[in-house]
C-alpha atoms as a PDB file:
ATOM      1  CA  UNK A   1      -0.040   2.124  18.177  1.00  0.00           C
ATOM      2  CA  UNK A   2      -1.051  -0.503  15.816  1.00  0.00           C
ATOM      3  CA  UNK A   3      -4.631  -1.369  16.312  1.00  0.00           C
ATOM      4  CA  UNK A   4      -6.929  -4.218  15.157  1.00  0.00           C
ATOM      5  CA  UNK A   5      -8.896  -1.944  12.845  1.00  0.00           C
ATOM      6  CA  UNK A   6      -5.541  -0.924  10.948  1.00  0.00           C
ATOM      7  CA  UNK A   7      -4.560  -4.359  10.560  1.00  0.00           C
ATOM      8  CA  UNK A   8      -8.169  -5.278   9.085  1.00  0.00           C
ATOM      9  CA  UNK A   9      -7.629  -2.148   6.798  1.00  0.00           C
ATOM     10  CA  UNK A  10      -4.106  -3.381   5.319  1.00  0.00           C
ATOM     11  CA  UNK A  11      -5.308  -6.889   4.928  1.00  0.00           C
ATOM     12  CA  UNK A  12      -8.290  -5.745   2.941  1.00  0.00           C
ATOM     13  CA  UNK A  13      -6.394  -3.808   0.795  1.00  0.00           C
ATOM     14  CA  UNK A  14      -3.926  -6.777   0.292  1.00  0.00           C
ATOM     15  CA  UNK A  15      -7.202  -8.838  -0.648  1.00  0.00           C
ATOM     16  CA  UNK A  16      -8.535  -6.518  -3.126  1.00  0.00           C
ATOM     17  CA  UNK A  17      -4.658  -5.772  -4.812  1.00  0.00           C
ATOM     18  CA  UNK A  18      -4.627  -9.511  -4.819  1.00  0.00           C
ATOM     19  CA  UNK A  19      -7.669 -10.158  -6.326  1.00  0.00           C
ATOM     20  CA  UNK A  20      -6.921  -7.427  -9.391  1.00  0.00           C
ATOM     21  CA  UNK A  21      -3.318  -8.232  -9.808  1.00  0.00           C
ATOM     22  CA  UNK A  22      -0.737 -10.827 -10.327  1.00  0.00           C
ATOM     23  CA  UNK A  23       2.172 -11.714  -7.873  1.00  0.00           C
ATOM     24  CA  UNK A  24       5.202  -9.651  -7.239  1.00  0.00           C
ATOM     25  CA  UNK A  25       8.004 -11.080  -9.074  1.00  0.00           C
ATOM     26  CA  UNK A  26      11.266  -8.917  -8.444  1.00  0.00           C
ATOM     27  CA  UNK A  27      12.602  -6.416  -6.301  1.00  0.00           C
ATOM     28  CA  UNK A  28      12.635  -3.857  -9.197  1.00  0.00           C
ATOM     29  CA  UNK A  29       8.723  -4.397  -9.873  1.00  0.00           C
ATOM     30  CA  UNK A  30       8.235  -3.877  -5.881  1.00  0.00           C
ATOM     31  CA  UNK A  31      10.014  -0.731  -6.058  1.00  0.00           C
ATOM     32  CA  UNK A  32       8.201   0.899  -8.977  1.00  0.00           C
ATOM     33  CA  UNK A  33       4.862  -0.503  -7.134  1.00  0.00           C
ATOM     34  CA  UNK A  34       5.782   1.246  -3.594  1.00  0.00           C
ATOM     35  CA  UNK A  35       7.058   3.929  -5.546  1.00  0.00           C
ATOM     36  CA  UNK A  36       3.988   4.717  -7.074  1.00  0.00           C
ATOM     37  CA  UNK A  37       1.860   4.381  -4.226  1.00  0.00           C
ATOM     38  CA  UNK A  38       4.096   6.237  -2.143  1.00  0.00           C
ATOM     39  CA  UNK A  39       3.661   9.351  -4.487  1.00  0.00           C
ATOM     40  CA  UNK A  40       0.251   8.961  -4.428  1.00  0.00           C
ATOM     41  CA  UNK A  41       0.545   9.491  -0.408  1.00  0.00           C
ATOM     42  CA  UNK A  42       3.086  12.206  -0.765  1.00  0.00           C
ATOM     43  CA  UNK A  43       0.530  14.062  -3.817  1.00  0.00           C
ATOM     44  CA  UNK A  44      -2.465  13.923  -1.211  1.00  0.00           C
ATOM     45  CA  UNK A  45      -0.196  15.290   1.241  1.00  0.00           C
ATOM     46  CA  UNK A  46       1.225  18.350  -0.745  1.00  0.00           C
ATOM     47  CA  UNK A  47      -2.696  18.809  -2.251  1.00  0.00           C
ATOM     48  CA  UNK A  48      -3.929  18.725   1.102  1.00  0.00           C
ATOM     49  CA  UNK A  49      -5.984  16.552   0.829  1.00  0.00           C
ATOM     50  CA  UNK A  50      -8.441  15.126   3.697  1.00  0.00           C
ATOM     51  CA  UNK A  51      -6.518  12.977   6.205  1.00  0.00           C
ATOM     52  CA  UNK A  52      -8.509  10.133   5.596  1.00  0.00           C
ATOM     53  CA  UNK A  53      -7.629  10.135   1.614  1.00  0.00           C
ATOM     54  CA  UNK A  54      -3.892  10.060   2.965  1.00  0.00           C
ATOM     55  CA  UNK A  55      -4.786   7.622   5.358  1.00  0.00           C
ATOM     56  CA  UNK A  56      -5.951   5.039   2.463  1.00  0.00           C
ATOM     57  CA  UNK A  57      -3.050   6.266   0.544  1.00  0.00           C
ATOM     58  CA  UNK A  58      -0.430   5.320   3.584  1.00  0.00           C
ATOM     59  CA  UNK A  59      -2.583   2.137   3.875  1.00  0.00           C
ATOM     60  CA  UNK A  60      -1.846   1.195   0.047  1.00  0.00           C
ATOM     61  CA  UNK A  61       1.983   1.996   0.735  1.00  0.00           C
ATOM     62  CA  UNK A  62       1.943  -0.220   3.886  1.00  0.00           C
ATOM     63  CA  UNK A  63      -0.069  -3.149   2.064  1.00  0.00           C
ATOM     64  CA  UNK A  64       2.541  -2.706  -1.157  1.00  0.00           C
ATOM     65  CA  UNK A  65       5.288  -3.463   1.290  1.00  0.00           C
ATOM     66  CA  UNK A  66       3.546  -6.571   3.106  1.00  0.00           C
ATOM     67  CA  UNK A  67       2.899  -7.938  -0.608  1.00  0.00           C
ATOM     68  CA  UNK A  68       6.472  -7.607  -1.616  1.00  0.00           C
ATOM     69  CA  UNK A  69       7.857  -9.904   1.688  1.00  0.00           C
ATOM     70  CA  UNK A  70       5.031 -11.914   1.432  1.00  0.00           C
ATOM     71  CA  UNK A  71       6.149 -12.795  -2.492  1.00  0.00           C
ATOM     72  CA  UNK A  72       9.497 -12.182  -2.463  1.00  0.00           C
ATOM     73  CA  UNK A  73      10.909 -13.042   1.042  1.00  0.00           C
END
């Protein structure tokens, strides 16, 4: 279940990727930006990493997805 804390997480991350980079504009630039998080989450996984690295990794993957509705949709 969805809880408060995870939804301060994403938005923070949305504030700081906001804050270092410029607006999403096309569906092909959202891909390669989920893209590239998501194998950053799917590299911590396979390195087995510490769950909370993948946790911050999923987080980035979630937050890439909010940005691209929130600029392109």
């Amino acid at each position: 279940m969805v809880n408060k804390e995870m939804l301060d997480e994403i938005y923070a991350e949305i504030h700081l990727a906001r804050q270092k980079y410029r607006k999403i504009t096309s569906l092909h630039e959202a891909h390669s930006i989920i893209m590239e998080e998501f194998d950053e989450f799917w590299f911590a996984i396979k390195n087995k990493e510490e769950r909370e690295k993948i946790r911050k990794e999923l987080i980035q993957v979630i937050s890439a997805g909010i940005m691209t509705l929130e600029d392109l949709f």
